[in-house]
C-alpha atoms as a PDB file:
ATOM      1  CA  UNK A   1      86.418  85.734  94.055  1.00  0.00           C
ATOM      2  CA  UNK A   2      87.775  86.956  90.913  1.00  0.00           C
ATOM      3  CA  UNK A   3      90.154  89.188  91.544  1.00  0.00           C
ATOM      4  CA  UNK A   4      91.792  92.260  89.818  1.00  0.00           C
ATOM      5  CA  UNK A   5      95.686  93.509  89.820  1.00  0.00           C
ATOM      6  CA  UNK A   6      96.819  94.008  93.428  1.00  0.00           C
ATOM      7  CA  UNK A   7      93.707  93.125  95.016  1.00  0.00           C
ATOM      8  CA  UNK A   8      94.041  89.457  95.398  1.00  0.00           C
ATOM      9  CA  UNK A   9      96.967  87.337  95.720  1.00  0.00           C
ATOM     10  CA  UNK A  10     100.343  88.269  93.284  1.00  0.00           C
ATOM     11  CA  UNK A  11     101.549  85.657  90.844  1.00  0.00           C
ATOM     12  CA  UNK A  12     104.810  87.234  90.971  1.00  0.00           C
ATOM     13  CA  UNK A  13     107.153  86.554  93.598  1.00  0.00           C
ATOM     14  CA  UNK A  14     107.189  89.933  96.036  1.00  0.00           C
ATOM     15  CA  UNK A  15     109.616  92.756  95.664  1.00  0.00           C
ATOM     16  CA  UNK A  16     112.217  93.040  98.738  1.00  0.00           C
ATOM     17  CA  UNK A  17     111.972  96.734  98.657  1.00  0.00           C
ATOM     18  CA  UNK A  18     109.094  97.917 100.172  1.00  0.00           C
ATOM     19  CA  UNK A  19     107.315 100.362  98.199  1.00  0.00           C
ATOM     20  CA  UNK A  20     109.533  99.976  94.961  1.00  0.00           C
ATOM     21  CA  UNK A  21     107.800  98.131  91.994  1.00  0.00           C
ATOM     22  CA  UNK A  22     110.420  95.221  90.196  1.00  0.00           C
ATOM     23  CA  UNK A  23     109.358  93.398  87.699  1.00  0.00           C
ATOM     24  CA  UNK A  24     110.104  89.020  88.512  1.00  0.00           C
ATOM     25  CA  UNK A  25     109.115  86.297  86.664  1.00  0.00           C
ATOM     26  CA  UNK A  26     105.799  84.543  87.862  1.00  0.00           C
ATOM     27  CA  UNK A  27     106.091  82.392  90.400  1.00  0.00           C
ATOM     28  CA  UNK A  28     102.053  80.876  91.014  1.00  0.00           C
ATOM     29  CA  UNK A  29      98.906  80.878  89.012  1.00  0.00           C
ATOM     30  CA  UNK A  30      95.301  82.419  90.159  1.00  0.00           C
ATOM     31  CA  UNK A  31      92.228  81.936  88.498  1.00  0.00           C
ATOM     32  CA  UNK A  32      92.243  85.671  87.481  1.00  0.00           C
ATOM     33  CA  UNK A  33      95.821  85.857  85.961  1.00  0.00           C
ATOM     34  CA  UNK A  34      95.372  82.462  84.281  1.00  0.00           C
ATOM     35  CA  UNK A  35      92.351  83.551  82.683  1.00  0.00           C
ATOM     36  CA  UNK A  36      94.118  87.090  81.539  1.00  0.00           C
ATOM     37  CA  UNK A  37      96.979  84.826  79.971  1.00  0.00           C
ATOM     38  CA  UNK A  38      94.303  82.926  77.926  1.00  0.00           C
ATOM     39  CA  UNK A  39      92.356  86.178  77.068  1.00  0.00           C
ATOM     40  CA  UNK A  40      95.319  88.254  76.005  1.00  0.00           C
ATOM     41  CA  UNK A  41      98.979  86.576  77.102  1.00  0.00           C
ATOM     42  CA  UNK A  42     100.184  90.144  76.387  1.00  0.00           C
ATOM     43  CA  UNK A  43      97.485  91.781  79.395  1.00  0.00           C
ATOM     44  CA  UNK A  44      99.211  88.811  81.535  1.00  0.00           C
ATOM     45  CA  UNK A  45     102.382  90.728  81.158  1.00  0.00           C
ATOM     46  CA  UNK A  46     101.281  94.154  81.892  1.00  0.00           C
ATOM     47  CA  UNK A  47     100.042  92.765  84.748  1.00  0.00           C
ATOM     48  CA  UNK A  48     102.011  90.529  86.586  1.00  0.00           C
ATOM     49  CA  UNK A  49     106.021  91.236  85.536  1.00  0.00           C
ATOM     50  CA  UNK A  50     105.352  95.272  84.403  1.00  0.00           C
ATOM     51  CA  UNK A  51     102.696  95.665  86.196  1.00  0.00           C
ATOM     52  CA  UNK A  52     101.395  98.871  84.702  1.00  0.00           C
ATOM     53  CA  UNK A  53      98.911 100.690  86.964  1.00  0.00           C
ATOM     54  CA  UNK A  54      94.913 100.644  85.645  1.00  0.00           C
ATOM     55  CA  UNK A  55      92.284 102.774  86.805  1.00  0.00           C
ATOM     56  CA  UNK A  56      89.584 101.775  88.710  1.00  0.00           C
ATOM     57  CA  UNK A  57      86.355 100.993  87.417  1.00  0.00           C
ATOM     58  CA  UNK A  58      82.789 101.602  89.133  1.00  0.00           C
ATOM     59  CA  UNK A  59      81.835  98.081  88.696  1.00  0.00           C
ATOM     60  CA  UNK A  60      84.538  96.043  89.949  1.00  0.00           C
ATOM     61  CA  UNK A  61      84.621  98.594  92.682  1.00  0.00           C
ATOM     62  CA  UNK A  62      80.971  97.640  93.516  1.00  0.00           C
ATOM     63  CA  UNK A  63      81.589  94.189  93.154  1.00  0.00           C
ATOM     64  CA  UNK A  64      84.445  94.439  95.966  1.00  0.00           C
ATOM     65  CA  UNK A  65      81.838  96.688  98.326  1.00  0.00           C
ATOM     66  CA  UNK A  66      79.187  93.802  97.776  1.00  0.00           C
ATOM     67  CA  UNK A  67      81.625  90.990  98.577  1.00  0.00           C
ATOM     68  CA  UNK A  68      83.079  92.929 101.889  1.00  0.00           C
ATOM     69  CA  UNK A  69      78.767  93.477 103.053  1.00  0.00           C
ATOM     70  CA  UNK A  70      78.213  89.715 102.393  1.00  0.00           C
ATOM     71  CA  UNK A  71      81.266  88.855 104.040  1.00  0.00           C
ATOM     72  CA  UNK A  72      81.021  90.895 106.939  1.00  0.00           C
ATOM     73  CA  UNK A  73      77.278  90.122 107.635  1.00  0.00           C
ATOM     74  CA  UNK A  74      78.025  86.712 108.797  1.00  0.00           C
ATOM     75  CA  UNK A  75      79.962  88.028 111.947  1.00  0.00           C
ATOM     76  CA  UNK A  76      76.359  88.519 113.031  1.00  0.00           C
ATOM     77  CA  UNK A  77      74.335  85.701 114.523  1.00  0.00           C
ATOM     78  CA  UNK A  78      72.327  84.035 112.598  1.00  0.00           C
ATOM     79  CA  UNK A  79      68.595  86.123 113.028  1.00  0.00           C
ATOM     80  CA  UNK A  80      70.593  89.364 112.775  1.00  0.00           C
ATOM     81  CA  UNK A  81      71.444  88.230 108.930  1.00  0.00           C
ATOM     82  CA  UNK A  82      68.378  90.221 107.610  1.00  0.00           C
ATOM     83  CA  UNK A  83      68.388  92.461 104.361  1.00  0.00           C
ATOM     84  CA  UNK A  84      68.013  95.700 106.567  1.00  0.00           C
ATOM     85  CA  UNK A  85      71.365  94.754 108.713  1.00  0.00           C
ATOM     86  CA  UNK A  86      73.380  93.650 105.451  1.00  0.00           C
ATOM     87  CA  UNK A  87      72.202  97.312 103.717  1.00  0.00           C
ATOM     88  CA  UNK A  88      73.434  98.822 107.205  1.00  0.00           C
ATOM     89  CA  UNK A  89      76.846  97.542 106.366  1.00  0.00           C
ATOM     90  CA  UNK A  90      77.344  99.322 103.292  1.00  0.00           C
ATOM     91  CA  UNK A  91      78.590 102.833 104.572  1.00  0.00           C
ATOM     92  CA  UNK A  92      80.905 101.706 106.818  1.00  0.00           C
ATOM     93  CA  UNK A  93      82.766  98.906 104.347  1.00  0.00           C
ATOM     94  CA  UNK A  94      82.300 102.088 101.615  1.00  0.00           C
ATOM     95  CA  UNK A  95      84.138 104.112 104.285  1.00  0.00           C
ATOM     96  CA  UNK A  96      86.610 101.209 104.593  1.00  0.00           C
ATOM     97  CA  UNK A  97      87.525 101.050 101.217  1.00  0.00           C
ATOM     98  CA  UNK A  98      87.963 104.434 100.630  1.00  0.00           C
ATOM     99  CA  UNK A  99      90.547 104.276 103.711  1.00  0.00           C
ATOM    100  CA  UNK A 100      92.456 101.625 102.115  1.00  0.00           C
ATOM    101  CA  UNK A 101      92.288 103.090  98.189  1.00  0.00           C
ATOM    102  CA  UNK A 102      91.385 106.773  98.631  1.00  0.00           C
ATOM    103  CA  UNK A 103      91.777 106.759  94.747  1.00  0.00           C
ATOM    104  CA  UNK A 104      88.793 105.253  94.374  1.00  0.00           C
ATOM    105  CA  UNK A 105      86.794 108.734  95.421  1.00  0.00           C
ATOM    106  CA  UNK A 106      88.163 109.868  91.835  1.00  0.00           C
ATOM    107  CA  UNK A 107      85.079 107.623  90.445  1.00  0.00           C
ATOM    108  CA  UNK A 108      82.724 110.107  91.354  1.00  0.00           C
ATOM    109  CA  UNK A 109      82.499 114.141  90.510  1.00  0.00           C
ATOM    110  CA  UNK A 110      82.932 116.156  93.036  1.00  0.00           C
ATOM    111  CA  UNK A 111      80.142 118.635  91.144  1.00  0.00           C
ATOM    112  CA  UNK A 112      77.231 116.757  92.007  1.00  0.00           C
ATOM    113  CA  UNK A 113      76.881 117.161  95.211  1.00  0.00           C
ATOM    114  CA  UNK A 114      77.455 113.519  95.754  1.00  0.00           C
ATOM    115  CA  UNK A 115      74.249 112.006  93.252  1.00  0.00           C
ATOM    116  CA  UNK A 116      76.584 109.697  91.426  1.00  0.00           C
ATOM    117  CA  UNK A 117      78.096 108.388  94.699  1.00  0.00           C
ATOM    118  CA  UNK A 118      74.487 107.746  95.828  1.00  0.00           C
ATOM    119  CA  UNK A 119      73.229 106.065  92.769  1.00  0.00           C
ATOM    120  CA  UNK A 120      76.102 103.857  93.145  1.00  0.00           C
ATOM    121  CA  UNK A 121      75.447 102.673  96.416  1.00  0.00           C
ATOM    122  CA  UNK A 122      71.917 102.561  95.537  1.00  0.00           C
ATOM    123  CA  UNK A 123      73.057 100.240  92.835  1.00  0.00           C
ATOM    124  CA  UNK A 124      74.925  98.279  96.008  1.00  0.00           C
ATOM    125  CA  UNK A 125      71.849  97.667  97.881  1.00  0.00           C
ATOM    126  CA  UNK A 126      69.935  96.262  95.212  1.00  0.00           C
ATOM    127  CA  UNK A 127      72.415  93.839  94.494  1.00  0.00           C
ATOM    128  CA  UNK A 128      72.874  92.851  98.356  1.00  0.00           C
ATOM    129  CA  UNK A 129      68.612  92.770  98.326  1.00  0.00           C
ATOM    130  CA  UNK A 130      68.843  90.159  95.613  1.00  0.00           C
ATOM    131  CA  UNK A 131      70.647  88.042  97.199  1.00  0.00           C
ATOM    132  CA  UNK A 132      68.373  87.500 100.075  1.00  0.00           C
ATOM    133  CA  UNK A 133      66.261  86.507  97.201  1.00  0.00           C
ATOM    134  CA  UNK A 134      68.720  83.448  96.027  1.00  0.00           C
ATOM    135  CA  UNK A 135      70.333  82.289  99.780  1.00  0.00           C
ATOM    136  CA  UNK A 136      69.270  82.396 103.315  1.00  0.00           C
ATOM    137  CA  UNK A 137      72.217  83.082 105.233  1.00  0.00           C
ATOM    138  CA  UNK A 138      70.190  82.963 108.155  1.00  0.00           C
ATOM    139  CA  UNK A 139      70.518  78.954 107.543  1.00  0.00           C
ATOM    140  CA  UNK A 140      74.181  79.017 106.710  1.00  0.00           C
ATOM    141  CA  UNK A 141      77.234  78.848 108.438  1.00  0.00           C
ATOM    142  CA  UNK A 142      79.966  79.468 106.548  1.00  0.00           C
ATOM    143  CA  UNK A 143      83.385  77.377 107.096  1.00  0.00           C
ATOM    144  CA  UNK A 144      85.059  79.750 105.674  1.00  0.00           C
ATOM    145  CA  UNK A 145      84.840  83.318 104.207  1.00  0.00           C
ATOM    146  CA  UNK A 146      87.227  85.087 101.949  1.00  0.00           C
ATOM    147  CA  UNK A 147      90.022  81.967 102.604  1.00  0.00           C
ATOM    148  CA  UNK A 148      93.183  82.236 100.700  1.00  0.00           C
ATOM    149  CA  UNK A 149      94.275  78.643  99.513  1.00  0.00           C
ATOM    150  CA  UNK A 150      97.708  77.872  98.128  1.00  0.00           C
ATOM    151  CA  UNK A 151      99.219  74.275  97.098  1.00  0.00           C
ATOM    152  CA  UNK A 152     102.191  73.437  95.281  1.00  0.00           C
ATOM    153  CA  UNK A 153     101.583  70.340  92.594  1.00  0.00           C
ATOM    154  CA  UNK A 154     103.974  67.654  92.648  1.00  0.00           C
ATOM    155  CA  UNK A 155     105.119  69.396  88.935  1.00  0.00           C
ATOM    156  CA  UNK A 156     106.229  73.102  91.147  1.00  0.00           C
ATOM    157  CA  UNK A 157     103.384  74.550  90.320  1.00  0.00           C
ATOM    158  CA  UNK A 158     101.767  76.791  92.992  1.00  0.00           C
ATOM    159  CA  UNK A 159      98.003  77.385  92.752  1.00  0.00           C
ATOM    160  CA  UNK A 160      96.262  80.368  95.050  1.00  0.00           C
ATOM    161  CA  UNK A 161      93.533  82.315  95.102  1.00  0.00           C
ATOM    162  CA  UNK A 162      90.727  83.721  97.436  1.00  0.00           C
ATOM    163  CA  UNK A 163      87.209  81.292  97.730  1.00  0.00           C
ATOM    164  CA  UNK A 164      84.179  83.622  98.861  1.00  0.00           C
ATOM    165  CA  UNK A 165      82.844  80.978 100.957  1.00  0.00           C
ATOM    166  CA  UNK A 166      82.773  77.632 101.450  1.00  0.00           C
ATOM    167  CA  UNK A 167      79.956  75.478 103.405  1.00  0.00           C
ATOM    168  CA  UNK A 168      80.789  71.953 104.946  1.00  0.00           C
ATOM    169  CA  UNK A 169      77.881  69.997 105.286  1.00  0.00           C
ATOM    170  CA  UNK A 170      77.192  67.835 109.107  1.00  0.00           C
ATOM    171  CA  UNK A 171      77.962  64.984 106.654  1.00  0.00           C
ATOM    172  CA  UNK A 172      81.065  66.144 105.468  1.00  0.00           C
ATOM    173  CA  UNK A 173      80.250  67.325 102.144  1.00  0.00           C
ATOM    174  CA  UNK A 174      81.969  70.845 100.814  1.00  0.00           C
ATOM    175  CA  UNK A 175      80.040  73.780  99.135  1.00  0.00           C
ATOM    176  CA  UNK A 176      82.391  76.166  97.165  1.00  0.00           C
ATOM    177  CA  UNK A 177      80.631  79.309  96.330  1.00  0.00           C
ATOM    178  CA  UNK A 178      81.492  82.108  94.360  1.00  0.00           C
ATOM    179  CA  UNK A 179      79.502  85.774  94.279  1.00  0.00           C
ATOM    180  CA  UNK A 180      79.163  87.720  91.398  1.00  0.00           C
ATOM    181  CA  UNK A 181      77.782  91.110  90.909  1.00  0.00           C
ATOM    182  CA  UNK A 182      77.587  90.711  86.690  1.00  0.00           C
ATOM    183  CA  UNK A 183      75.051  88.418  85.157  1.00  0.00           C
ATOM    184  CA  UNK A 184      75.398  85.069  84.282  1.00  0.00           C
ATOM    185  CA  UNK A 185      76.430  84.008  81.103  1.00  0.00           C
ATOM    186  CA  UNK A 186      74.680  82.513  78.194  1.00  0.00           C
ATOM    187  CA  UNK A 187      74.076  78.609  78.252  1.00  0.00           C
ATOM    188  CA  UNK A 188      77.273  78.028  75.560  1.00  0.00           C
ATOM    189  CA  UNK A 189      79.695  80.172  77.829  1.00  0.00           C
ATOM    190  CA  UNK A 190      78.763  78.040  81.310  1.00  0.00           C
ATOM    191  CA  UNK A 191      82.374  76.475  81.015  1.00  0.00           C
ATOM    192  CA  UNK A 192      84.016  79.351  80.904  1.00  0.00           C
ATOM    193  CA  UNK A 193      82.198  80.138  83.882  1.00  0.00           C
ATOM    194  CA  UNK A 194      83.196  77.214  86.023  1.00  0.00           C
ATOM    195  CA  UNK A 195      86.905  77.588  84.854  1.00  0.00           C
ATOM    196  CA  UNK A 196      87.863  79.570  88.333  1.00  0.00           C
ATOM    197  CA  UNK A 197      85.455  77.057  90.513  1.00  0.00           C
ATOM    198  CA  UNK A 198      87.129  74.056  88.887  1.00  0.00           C
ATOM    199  CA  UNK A 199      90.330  75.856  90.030  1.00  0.00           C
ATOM    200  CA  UNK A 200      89.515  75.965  93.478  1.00  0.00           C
ATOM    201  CA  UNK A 201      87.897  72.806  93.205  1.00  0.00           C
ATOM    202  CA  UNK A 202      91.188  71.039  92.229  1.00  0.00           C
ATOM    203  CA  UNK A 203      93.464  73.596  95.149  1.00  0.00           C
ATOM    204  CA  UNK A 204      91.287  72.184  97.770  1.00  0.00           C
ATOM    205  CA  UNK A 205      91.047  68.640  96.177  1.00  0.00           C
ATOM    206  CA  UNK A 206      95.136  68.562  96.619  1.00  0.00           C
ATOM    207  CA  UNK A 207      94.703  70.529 100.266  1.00  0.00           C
ATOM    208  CA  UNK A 208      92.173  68.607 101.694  1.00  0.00           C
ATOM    209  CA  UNK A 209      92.166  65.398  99.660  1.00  0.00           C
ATOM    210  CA  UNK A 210      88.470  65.731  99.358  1.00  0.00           C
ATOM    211  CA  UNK A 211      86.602  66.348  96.023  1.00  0.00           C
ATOM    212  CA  UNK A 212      83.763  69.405  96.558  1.00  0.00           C
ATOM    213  CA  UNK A 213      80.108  67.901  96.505  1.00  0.00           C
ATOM    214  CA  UNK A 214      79.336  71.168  94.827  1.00  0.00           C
ATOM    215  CA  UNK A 215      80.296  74.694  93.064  1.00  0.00           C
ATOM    216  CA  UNK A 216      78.005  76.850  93.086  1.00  0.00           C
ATOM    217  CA  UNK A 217      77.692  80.641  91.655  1.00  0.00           C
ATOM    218  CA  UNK A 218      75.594  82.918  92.553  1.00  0.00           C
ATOM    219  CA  UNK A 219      75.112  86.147  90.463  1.00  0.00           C
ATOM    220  CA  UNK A 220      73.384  89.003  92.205  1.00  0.00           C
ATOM    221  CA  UNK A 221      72.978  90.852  88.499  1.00  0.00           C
ATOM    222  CA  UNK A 222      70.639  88.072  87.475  1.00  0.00           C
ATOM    223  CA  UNK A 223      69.632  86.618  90.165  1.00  0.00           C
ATOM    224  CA  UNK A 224      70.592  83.156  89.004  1.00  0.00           C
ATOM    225  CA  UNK A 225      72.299  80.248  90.617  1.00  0.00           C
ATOM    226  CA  UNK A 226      74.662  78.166  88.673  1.00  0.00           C
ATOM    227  CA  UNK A 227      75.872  74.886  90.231  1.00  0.00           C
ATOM    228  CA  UNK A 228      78.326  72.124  89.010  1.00  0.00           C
ATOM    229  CA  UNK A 229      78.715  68.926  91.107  1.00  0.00           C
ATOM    230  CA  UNK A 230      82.331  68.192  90.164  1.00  0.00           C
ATOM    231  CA  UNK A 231      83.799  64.569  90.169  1.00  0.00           C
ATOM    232  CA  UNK A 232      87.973  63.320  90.359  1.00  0.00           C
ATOM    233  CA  UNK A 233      88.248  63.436  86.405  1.00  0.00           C
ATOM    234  CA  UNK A 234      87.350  67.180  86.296  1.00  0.00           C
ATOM    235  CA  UNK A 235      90.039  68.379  88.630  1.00  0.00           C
ATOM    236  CA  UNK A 236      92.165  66.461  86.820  1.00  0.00           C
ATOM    237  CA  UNK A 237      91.362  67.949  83.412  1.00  0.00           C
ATOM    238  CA  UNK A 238      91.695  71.051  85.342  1.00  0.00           C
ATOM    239  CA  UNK A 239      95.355  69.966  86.514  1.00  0.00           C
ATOM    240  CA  UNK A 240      96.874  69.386  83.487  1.00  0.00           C
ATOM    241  CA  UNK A 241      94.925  72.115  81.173  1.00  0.00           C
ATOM    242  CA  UNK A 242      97.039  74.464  84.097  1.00  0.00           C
ATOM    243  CA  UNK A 243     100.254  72.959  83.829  1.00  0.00           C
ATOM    244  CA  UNK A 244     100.007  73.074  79.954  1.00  0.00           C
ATOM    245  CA  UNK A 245      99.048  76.690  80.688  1.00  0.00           C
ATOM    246  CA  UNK A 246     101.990  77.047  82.717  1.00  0.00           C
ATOM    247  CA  UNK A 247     104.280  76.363  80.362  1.00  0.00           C
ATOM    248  CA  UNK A 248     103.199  78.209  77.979  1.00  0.00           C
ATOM    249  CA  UNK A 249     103.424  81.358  80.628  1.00  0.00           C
ATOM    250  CA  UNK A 250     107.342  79.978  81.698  1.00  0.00           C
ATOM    251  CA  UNK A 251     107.596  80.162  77.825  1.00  0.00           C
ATOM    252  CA  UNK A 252     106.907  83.266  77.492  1.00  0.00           C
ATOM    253  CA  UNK A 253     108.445  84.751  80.196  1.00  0.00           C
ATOM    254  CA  UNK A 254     112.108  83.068  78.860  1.00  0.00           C
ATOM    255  CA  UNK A 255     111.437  84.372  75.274  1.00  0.00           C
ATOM    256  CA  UNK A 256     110.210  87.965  75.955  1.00  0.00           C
ATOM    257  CA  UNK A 257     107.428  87.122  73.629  1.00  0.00           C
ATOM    258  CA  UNK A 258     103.898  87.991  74.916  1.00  0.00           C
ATOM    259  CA  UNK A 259     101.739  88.098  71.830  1.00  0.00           C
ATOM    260  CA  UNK A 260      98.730  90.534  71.875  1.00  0.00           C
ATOM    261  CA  UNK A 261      94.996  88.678  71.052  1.00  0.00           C
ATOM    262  CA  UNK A 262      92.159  91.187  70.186  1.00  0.00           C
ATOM    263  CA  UNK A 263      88.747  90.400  71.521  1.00  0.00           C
ATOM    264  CA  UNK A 264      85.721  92.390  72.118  1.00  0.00           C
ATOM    265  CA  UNK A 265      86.976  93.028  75.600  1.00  0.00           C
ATOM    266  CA  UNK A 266      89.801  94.854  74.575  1.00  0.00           C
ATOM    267  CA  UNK A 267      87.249  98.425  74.550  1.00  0.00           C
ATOM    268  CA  UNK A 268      88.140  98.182  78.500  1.00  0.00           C
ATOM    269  CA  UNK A 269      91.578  97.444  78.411  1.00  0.00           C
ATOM    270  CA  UNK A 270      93.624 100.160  80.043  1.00  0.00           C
ATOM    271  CA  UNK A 271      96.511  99.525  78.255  1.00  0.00           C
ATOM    272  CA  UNK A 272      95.495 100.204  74.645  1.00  0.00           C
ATOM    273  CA  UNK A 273      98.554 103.303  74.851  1.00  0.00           C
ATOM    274  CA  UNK A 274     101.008 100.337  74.590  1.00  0.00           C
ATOM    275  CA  UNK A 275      99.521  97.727  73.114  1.00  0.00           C
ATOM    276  CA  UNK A 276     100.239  97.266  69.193  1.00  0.00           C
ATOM    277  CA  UNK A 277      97.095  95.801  68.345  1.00  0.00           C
ATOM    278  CA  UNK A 278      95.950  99.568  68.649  1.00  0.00           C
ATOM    279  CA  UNK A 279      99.091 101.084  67.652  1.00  0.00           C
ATOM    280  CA  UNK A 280     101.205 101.281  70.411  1.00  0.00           C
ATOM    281  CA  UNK A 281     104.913 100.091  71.685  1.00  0.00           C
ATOM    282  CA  UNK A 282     104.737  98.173  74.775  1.00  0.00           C
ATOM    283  CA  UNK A 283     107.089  98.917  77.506  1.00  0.00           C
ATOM    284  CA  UNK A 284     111.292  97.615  77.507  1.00  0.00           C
ATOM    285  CA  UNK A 285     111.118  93.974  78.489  1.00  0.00           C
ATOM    286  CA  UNK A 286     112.418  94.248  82.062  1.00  0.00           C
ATOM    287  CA  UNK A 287     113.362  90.585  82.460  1.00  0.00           C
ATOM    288  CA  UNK A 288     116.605  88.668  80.716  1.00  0.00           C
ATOM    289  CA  UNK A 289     115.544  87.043  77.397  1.00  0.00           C
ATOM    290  CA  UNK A 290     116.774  83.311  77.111  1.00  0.00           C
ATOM    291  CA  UNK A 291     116.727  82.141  73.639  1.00  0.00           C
ATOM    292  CA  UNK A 292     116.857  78.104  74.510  1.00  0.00           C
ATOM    293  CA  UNK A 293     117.863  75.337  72.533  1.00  0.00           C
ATOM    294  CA  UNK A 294     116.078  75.327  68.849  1.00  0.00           C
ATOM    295  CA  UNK A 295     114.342  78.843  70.065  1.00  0.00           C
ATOM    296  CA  UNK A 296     114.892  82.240  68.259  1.00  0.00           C
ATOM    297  CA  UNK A 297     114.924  85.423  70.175  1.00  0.00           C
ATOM    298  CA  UNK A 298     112.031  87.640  68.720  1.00  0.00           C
ATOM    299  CA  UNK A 299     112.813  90.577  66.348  1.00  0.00           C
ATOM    300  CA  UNK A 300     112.794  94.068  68.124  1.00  0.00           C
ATOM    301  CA  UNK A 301     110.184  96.211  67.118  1.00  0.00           C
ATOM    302  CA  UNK A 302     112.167  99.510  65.820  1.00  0.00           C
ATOM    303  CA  UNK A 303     113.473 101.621  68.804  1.00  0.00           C
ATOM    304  CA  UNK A 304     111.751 100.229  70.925  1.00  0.00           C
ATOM    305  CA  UNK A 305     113.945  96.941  71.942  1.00  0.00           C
ATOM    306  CA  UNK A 306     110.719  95.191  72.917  1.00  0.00           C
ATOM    307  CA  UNK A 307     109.875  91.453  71.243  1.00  0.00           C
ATOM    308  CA  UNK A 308     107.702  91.846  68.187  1.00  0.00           C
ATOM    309  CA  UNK A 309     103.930  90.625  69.049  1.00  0.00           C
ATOM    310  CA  UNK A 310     102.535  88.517  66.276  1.00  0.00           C
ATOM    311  CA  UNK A 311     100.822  85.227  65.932  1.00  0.00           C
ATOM    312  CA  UNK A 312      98.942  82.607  68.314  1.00  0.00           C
ATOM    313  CA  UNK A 313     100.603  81.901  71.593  1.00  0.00           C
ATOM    314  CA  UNK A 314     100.437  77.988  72.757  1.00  0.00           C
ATOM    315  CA  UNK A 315      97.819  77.441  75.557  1.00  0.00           C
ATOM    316  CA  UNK A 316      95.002  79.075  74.606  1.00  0.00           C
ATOM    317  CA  UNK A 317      91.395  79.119  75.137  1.00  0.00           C
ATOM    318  CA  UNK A 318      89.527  81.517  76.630  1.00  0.00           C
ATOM    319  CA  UNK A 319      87.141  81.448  79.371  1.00  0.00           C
ATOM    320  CA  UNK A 320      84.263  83.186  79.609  1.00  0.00           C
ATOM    321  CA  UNK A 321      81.607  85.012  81.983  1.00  0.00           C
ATOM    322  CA  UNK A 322      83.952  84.181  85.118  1.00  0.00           C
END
């Protein structure tokens, strides 16, 4: 599950003070905030040590409604898990998530008599009807279902994140799977793609000792299935393209310098206010600056006391379509 700022779980270590937001170096990785670092090392910042607050969006708030209705449908025994019953489950999780986020009724007028609303959970149940079209899960039985996994590398590093599901077969074999409500990706950005499932692939490699027989993502907006059978020198490509990652984040984080990269994503970026590829000052660093042997502290931009935000940062490459 890809997941977006204080949904899933925090790569910075937790506040002591209920309530009141300080900013703390990173302390883990996730297969969200690693892939912000390689999109923009600069969004990586806003997110994880300022953690600047971003508006929800309609989609991602779909594609957390859809996830909760598959989820929840499997409490149901097996010839209950029909398309009608899964649809069912949409108001209530709705409900649910309103409950938990009662921002999120701010992503609908109140002027129209509740037509937007409607068309969006319209939009819902044709993405929960498609994918009765791509599983069964009247033949499934699911190990596992929104399962936080966390290991620690002999290196310190702490992976986590949150797998969808995950399938064990009667002959042992594990299924990772991975819903999406987007579409999937052109042929030349299927890497990109896998980057998160090769992440979990390697967490429960070092968990479990056991390689996954498969990967597998499934994306309702399409209705395509993408699979990758992964094998031992994969996961550890994976491990060491994260640990060179990580270092360039612990980098970073010592040096106050989070360099800005513009892409075409950055038209959705809620932080174009304070970013200076658009013209604006980012925020005071909030953590000490250490310059380190042979290292240079970075310029202050002019009343501002914040790092200047030029050049390529070390560890890049960005994934794609996950």
């Amino acid at each position: 599950m890809t997941t977006s700022p204080g949904s899933g779980p925090d790569d910075a270590a937790p506040c002591s003070v209920p309530g009141q937001v300080v900013a703390v170096a990173p302390s883990s990785l996730s297969p969200s905030r690693a892939s912000d670092f390689m999109r923009c090392p600069l969004l990586y910042r806003f997110r994880v040590i300022d953690k600047l607050p971003e508006k929800p969006s309609a989609a991602a708030t779909r594609g957390t409604l859809v996830h909760a209705v598959l989820e929840r449908l499997f409490d149901h025994p097996a010839p209950e898990r029909t398309a009608p019953r899964a649809k069912a489950l949409i108001p209530g999780q709705w409900d649910r998530l309103v409950e938990s986020k009662p921002e999120l009724t701010e992503l609908f007028p109140e002027g129209d008599e509740g037509a937007g609303l409607a068309r969006w959970l319209t939009e819902a149940e044709a993405l929960v009807d498609r994918w009765f079209t791509l599983e069964d899960p009247t033949r499934l039985e699911p190990v596992e279902r929104e399962f936080f996994v966390e290991t620690e590398l002999e290196s310190g590093l702490r992976l986590r994140g949150i797998i969808d599901r995950v399938d064990v077969a009667a002959t042992g074999e594990v299924r990772i799977v991975d819903y999406k409500t987007g579409k999937a990706p052109r042929p030349e950005y299927a890497e990109g793609a896998l980057f998160q499932m090769k992440f979990y692939a390697l967490v429960v490699w070092r968990l479990k000792r056991v390689v996954p027989r498969r990967l597998q993502l499934v994306y309702l907006g399409s209705g395509d299935v993408v699979t990758y059978d992964p094998v031992v020198e994969d996961l550890e490509r994976m491990e060491r393209k994260l640990l060179a990652l990580w270092e360039a984040i612990r980098e970073a984080t010592e040096s106050g310098d989070w360099r800005p990269r513009r892409t075409k994503l950055c038209g959705w970026c809620d932080h174009q206010a304070v970013c200076p590829e658009f013209g604006g000052t980012p925020p005071v660093y909030p953590l000490t600056v250490s310059p380190g042997p042979g290292r240079e502290v970075p310029a202050a931009r002019p009343g501002s006391g914040e790092p200047s935000a030029s050049g390529e940062p070390s560890g890049s490459g960005e994934p794609s379509g996950a």
